[in-house]
N, C-alpha and C. Protein backbone atom coordinates (compact mmCIF):
# COMPACT_ATOMS: atom_id res chain seq x y z
N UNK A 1 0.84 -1.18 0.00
CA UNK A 1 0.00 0.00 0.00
C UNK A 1 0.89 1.24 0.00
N UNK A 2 0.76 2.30 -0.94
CA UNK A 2 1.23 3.65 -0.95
C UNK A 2 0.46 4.28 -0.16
N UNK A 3 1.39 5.33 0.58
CA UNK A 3 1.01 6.41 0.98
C UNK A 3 1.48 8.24 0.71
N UNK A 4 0.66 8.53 0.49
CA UNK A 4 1.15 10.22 0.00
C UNK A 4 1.23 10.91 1.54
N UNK A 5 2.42 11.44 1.73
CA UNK A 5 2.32 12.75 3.21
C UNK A 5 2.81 13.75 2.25
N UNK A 6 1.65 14.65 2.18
CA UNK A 6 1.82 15.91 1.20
C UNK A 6 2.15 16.97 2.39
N UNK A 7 2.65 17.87 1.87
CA UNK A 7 3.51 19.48 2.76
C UNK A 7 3.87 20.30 2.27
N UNK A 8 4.06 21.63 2.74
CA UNK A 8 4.86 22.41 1.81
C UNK A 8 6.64 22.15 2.36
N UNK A 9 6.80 21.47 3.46
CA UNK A 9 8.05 21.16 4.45
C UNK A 9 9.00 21.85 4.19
N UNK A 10 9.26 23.26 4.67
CA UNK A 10 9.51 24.23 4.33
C UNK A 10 9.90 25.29 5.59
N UNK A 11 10.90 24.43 6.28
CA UNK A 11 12.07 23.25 5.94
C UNK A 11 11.20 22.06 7.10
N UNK A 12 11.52 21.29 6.62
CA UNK A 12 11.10 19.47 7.43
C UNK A 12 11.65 19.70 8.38
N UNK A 13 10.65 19.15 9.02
CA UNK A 13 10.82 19.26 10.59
C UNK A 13 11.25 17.84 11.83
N UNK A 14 11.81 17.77 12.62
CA UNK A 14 12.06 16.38 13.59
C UNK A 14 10.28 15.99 13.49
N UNK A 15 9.31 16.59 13.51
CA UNK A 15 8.32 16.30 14.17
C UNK A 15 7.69 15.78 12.65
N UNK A 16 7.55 16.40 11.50
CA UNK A 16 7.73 15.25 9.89
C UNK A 16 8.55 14.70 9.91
N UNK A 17 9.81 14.27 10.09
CA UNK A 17 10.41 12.91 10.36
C UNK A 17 9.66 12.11 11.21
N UNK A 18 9.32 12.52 12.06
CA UNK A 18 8.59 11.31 13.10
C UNK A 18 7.58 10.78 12.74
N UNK A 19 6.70 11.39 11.73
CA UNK A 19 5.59 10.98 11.16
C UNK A 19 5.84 10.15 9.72
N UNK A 20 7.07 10.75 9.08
CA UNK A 20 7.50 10.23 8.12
C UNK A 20 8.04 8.47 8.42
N UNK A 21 8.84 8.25 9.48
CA UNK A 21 9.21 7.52 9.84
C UNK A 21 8.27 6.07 10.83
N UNK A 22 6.99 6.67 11.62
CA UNK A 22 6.62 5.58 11.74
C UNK A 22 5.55 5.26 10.44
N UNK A 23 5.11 6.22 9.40
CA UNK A 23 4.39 6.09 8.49
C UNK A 23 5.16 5.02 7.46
N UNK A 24 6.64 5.22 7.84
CA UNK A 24 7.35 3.64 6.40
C UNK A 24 7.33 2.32 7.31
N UNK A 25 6.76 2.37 8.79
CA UNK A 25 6.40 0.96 8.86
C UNK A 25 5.45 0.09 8.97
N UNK A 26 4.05 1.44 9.07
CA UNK A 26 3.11 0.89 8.34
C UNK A 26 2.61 0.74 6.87
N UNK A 27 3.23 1.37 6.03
CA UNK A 27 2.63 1.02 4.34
C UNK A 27 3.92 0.52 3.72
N UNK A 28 4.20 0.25 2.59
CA UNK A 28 4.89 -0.52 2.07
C UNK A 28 5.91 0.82 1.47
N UNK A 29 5.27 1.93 1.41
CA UNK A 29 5.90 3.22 0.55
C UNK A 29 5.24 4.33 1.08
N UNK A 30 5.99 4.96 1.65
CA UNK A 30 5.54 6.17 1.34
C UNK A 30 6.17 7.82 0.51
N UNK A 31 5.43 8.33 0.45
CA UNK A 31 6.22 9.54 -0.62
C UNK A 31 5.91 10.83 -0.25
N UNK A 32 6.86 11.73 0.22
CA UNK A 32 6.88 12.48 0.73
C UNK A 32 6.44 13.90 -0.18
N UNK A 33 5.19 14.49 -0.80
CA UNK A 33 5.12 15.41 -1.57
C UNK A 33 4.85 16.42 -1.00
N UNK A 34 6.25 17.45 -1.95
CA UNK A 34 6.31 18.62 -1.52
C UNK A 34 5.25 19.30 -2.36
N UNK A 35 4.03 19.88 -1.92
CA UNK A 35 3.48 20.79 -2.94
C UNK A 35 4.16 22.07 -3.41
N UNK A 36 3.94 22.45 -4.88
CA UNK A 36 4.25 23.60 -5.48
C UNK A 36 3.39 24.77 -5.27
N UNK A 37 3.51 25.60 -4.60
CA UNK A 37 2.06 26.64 -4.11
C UNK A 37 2.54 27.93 -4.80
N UNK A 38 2.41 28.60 -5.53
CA UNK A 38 2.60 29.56 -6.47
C UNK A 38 2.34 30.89 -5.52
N UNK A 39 1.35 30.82 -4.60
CA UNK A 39 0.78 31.61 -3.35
C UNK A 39 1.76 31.78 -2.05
N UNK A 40 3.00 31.33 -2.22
CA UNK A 40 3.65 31.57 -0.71
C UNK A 40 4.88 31.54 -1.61
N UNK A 41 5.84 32.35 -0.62
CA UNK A 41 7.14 32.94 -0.59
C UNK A 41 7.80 31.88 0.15
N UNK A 42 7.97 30.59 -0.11
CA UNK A 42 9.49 29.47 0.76
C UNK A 42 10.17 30.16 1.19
N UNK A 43 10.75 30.21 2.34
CA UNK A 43 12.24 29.90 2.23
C UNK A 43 13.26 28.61 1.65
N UNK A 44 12.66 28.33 1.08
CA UNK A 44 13.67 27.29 0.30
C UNK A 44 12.56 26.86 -1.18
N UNK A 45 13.70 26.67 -2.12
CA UNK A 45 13.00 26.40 -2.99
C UNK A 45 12.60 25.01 -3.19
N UNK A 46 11.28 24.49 -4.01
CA UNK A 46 11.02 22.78 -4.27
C UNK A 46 12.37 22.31 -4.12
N UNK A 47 13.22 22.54 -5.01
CA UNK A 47 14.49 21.48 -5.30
C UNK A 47 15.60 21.24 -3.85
N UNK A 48 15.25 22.32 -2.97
CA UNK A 48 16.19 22.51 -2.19
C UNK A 48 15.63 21.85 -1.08
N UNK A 49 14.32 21.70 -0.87
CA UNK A 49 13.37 20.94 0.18
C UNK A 49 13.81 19.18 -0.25
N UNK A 50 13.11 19.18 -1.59
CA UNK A 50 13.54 17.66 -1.95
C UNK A 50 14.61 16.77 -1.82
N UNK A 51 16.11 17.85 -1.63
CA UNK A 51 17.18 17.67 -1.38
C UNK A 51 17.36 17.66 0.47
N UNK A 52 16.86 17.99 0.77
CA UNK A 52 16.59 17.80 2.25
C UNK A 52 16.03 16.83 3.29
N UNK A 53 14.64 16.54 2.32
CA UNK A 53 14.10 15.20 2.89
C UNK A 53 15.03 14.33 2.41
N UNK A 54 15.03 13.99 1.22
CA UNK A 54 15.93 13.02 0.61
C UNK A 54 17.12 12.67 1.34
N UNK A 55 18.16 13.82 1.86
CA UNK A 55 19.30 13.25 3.00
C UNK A 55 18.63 13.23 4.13
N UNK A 56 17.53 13.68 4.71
CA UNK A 56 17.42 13.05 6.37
C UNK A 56 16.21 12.13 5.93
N UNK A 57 15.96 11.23 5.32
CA UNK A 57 15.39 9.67 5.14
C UNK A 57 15.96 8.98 4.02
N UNK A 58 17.19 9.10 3.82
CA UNK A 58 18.21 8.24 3.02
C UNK A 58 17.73 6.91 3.74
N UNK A 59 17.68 6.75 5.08
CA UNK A 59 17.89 5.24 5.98
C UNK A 59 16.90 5.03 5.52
N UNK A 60 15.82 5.50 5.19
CA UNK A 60 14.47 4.71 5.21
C UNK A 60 14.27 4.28 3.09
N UNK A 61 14.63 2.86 3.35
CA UNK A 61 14.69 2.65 2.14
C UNK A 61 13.21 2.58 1.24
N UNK A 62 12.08 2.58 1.81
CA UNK A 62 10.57 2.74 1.29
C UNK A 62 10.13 4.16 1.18
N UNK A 63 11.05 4.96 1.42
CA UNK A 63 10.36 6.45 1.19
C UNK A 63 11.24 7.20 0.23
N UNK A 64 10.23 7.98 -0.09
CA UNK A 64 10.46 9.16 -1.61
C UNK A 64 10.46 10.34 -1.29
N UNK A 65 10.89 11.32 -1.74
CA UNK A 65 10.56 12.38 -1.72
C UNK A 65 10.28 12.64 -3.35
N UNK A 66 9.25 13.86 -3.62
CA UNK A 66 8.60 13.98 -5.17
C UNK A 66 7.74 15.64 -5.02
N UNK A 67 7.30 16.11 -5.77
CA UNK A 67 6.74 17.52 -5.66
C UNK A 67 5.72 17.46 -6.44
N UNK A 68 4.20 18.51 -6.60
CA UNK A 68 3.25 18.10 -6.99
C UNK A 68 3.11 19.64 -6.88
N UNK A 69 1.87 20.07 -7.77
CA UNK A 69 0.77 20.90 -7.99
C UNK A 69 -0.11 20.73 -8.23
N UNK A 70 -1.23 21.45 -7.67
CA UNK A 70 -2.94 20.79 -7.99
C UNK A 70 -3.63 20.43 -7.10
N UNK A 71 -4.59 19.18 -7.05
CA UNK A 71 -4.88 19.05 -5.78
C UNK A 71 -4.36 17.41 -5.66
N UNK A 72 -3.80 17.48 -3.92
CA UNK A 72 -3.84 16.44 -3.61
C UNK A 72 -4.23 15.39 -3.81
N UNK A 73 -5.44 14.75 -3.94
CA UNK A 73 -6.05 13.60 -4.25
C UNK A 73 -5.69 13.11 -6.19
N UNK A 74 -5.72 14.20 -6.34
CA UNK A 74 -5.15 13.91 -8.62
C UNK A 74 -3.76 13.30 -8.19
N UNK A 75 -2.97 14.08 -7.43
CA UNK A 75 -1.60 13.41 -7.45
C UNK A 75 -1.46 12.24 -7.04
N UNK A 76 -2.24 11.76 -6.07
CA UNK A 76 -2.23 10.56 -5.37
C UNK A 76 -2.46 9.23 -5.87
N UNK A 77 -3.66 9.91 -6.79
CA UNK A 77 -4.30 9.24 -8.23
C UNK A 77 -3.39 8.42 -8.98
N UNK A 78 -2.47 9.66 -9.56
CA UNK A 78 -1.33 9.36 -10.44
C UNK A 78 0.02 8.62 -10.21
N UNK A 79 -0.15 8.56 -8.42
CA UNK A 79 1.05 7.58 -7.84
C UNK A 79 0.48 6.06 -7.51
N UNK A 80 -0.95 6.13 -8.15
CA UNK A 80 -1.88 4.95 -7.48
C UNK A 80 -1.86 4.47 -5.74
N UNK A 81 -2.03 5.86 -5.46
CA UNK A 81 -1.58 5.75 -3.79
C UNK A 81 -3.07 5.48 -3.37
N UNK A 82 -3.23 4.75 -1.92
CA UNK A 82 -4.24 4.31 -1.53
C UNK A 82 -4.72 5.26 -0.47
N UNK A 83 -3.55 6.34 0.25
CA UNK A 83 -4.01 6.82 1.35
C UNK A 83 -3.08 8.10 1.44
N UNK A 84 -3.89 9.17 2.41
CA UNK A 84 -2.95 10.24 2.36
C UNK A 84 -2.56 10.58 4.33
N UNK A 85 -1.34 10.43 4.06
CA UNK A 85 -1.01 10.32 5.47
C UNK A 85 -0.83 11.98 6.46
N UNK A 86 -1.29 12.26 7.44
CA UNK A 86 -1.25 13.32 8.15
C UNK A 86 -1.24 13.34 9.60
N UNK A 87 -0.11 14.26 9.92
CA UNK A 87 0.08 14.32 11.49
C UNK A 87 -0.80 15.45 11.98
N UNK A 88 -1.10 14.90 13.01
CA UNK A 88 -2.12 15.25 14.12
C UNK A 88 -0.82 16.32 15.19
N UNK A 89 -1.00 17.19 15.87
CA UNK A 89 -0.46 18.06 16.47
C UNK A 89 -1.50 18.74 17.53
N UNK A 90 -2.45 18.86 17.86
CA UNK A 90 -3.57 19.53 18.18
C UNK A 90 -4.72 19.48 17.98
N UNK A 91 -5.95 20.25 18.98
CA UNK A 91 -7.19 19.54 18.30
C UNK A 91 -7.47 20.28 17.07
N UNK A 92 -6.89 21.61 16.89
CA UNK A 92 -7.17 23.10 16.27
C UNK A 92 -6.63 21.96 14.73
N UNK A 93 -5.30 21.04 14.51
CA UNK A 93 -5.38 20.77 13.25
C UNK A 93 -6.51 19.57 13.19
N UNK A 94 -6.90 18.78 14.01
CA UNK A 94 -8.13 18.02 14.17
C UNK A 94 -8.99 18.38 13.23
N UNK A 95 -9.39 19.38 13.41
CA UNK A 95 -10.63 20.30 12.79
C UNK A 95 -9.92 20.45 11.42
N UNK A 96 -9.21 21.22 10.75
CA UNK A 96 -8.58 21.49 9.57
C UNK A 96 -8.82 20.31 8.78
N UNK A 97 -7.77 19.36 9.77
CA UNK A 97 -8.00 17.90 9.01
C UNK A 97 -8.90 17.34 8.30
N UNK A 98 -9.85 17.00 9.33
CA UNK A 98 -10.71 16.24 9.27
C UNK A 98 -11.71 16.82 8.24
N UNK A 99 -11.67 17.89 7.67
CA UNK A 99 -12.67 19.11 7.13
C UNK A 99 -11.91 18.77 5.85
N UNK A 100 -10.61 18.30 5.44
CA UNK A 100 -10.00 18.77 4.48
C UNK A 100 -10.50 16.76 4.10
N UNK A 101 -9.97 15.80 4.67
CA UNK A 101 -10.37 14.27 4.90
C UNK A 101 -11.63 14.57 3.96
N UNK A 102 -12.68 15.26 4.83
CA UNK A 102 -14.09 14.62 4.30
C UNK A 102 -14.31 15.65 2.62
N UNK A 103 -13.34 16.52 2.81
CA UNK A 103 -13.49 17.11 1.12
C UNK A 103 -13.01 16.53 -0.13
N UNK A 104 -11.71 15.79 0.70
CA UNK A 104 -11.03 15.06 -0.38
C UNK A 104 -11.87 13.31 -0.59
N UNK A 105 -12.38 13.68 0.44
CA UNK A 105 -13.34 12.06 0.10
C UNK A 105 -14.42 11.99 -1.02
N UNK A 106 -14.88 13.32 -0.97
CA UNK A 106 -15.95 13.74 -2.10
C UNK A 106 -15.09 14.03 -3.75
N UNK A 107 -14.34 14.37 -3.38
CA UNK A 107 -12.67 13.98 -4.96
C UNK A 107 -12.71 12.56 -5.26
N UNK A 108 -12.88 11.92 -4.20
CA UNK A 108 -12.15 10.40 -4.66
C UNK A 108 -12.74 9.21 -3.76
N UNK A 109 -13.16 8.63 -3.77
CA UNK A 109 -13.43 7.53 -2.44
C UNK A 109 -13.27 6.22 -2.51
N UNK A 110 -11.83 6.26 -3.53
CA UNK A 110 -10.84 5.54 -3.24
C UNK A 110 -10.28 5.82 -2.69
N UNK A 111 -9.91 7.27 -1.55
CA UNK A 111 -8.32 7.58 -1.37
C UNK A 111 -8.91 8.03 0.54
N UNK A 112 -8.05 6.99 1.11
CA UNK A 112 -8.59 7.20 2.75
C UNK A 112 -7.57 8.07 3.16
N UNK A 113 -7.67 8.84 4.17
CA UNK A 113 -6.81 9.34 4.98
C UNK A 113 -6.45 8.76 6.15
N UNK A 114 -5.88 8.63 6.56
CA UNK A 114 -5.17 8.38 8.17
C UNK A 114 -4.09 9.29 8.71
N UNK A 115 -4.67 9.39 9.76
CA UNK A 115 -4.39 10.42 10.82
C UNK A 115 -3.17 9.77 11.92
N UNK A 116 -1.80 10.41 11.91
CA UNK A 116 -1.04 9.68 13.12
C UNK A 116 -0.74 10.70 14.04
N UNK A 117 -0.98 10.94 15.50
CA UNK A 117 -0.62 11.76 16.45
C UNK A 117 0.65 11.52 16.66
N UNK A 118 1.20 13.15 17.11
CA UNK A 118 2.69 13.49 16.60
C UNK A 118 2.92 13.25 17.94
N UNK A 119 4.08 12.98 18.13
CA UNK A 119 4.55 12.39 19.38
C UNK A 119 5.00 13.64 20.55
N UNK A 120 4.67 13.43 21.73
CA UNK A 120 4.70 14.46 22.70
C UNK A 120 5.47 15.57 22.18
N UNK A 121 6.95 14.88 22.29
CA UNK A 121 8.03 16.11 22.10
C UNK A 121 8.07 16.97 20.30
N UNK A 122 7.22 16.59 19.63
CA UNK A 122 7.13 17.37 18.80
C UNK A 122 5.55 18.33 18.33
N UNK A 123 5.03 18.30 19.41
CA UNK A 123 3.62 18.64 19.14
C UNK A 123 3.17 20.48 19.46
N UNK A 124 4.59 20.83 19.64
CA UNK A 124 4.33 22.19 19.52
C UNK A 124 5.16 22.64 17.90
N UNK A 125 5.69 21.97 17.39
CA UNK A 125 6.67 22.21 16.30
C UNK A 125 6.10 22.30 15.03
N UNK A 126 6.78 23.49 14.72
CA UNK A 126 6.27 23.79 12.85
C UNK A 126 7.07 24.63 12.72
N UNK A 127 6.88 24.35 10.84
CA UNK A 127 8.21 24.74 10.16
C UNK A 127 8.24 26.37 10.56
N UNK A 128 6.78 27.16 10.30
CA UNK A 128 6.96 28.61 11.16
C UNK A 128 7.31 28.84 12.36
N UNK A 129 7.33 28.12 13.28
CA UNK A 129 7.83 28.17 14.43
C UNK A 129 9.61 28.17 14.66
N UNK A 130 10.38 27.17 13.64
CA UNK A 130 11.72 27.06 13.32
C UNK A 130 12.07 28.40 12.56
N UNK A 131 11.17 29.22 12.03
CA UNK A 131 11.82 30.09 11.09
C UNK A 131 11.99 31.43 12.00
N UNK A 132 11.19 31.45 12.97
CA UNK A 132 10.55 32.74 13.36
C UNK A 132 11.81 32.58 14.72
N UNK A 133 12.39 31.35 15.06
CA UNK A 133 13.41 31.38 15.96
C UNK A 133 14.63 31.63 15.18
N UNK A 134 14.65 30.81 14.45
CA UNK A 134 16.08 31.52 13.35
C UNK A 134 15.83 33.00 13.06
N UNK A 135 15.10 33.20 12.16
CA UNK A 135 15.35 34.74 11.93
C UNK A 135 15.89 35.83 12.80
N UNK A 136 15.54 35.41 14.41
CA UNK A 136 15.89 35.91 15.42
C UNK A 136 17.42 35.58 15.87
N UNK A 137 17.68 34.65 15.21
CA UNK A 137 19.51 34.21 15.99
C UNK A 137 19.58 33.24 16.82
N UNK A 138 18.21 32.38 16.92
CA UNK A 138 18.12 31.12 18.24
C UNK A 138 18.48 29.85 17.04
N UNK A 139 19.12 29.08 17.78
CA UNK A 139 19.17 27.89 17.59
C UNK A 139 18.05 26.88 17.48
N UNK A 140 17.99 25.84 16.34
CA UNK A 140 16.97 25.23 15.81
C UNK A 140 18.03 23.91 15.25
N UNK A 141 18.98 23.75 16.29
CA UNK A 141 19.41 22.71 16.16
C UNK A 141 18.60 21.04 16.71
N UNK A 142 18.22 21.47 17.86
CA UNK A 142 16.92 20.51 18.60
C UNK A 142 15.89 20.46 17.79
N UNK A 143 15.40 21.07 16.77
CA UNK A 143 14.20 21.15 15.66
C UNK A 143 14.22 20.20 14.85
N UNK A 144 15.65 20.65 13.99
CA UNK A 144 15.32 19.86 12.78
C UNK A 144 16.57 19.08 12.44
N UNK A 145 17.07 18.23 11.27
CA UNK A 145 18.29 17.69 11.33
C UNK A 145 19.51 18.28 10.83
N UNK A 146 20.47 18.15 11.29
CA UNK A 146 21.74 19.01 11.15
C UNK A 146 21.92 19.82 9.79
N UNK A 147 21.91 19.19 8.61
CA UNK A 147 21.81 19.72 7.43
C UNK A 147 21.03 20.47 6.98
N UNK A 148 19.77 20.62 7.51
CA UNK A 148 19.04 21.59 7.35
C UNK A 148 19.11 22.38 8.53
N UNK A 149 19.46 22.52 9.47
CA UNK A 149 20.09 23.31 10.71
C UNK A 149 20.70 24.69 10.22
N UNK A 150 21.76 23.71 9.41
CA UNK A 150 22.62 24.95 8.29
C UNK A 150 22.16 25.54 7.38
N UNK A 151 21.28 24.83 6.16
CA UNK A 151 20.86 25.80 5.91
C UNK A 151 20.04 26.92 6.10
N UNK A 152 19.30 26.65 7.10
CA UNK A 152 18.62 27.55 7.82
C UNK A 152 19.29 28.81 8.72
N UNK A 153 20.25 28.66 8.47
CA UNK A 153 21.42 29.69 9.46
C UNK A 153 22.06 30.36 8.14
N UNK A 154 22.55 29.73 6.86
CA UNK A 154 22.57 30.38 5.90
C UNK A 154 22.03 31.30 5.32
N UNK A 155 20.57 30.93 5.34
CA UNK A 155 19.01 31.88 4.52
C UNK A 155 18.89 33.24 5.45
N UNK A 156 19.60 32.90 6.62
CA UNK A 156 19.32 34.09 7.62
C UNK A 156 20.61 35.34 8.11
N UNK A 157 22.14 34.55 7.27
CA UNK A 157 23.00 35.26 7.51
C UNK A 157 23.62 34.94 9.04
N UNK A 158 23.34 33.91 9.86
CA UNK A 158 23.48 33.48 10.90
C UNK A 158 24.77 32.80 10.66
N UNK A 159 25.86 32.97 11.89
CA UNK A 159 26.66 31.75 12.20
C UNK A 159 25.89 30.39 12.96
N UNK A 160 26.22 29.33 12.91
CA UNK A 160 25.91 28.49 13.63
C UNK A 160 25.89 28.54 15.18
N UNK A 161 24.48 28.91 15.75
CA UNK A 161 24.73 28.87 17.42
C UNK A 161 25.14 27.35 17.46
N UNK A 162 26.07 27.89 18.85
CA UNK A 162 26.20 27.06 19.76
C UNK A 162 24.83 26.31 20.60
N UNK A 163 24.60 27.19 21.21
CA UNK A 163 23.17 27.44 22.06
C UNK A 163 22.51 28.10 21.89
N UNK A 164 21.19 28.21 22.38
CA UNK A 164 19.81 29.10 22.58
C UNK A 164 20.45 30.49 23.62
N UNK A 165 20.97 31.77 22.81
CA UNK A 165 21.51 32.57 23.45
C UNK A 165 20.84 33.30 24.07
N UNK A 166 20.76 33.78 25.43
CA UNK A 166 20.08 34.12 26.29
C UNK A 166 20.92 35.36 26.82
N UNK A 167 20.13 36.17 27.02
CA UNK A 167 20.26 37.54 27.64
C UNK A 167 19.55 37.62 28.82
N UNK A 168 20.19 38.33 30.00
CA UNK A 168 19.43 38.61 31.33
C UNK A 168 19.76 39.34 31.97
N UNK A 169 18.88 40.53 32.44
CA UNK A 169 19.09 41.35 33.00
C UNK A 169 19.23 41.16 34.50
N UNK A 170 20.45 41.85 34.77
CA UNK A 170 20.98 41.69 36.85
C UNK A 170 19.83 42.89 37.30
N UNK A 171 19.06 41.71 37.96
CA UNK A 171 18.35 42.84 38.76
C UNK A 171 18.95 42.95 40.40
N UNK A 172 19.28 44.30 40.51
CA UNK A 172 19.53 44.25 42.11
C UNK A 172 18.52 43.75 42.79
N UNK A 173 19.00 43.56 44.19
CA UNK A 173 18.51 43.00 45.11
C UNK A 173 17.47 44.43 45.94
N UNK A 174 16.40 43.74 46.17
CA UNK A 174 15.43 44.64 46.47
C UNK A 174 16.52 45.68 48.33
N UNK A 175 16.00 46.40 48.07
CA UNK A 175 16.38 47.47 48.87
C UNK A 175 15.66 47.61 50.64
N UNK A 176 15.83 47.77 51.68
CA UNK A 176 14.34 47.26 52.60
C UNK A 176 13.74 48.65 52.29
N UNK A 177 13.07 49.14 53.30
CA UNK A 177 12.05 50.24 52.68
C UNK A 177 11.81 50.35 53.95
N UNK A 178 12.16 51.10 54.68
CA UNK A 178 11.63 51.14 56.09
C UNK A 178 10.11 51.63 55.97
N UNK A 179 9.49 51.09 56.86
CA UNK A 179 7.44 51.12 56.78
C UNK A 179 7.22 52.03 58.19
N UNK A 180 6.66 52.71 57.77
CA UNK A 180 6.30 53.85 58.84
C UNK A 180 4.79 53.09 59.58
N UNK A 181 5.23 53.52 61.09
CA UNK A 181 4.56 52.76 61.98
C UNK A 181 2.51 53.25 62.04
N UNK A 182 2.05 53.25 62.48
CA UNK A 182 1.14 53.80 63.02
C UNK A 182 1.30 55.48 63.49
N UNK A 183 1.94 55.85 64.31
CA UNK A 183 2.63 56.68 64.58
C UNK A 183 3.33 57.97 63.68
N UNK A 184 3.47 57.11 62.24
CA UNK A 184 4.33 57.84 61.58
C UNK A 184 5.91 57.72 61.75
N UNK A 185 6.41 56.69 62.94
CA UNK A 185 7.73 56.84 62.40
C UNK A 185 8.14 55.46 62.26
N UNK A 186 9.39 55.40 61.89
CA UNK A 186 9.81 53.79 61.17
C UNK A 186 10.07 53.52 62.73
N UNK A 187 10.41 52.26 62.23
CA UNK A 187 10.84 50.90 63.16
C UNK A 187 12.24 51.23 64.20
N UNK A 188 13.15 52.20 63.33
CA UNK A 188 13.92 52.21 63.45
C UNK A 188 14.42 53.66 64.58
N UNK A 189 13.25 54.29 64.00
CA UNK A 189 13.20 55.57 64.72
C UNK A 189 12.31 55.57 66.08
N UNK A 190 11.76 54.50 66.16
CA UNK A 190 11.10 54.09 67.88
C UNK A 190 12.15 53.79 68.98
């Protein structure tokens, strides 16, 4: 059985690897399509994404990476894929999902979806979330895999952090405040 996990992965994330990865041990194939969206500004171009998945799931000898325009379900068509695979992250993509599932069912009803929940440690993660820390100078080495680490520090003019650089301000130590009594005079003046 084929499976399509369509994205714009832009740049692929640990948390699409994880989905990518337990998704090649349930179907026989799966294929990782990057859609072509004519409507958004990448940071990386198709060829440079494809080149990305492609080295961080080299190990996984049942998966593809491939690029598409149009709609989902035609492409899927054309790979004779049986199912379109999607990670779960929240209930907020729940809803998206499941809305997008029952549209593409009315396209095709040959073509099922299945839904895999993203695993704890990646369930706050997206590719805007990696960009919006890079652009800033944070490290997104814990994000995504090394090679795309870099280029992502490239696109931004960044050296490679070390770490998540942190700034902090020394706050002095609070001061006492002598408290005027009842009386009107401090503690100190009784």
């Amino acid at each position: 059985m084929i499976a399509i996990y369509p994205g714009s992965f832009d740049p692929i994330t640990l948390g699409h690897l994880d989905i990518i990865q337990r998704g090649s041990r349930l179907f026989d194939k799966v294929i990782v399509a990057v859609l072509r969206n004519p409507n958004k500004v990448p940071l990386f171009t198709v060829q440079q994404r494809l080149e990305q998945i492609r080295i961080a799931t080299q190990h996984l000898p049942n998966v593809e990476a491939d690029s598409f325009d149009g709609l989902t379900v035609n492409y899927a068509q054309q790979r004779q894929a049986q199912v379109l695979l999607r990670g779960l992250r929240a209930i907020s993509d729940f809803e998206v999902e499941l809305q997008m599932a029952h549209t593409n069912k009315t396209l095709s009803t040959q073509i099922e979806t299945v839904f895999l929940a993203t695993s704890n440690e990646y369930s706050f993660l997206s590719s805007s979330v990696i960009k919006e820390i890079a652009r800033f100078g944070g490290s997104v080495d814990h994000l995504v895999p090394p090679h795309i680490a870099l280029d992502i520090y490239k696109c931004y003019n960044h050296n490679y952090p070390i770490a998540n650089p942190t700034t902090t301000a020394v706050i002095p130590p609070l001061q006492s405040i002598p408290m005027e009594s009842a009386t009107g005079t401090t503690p100190e003046q009784e």
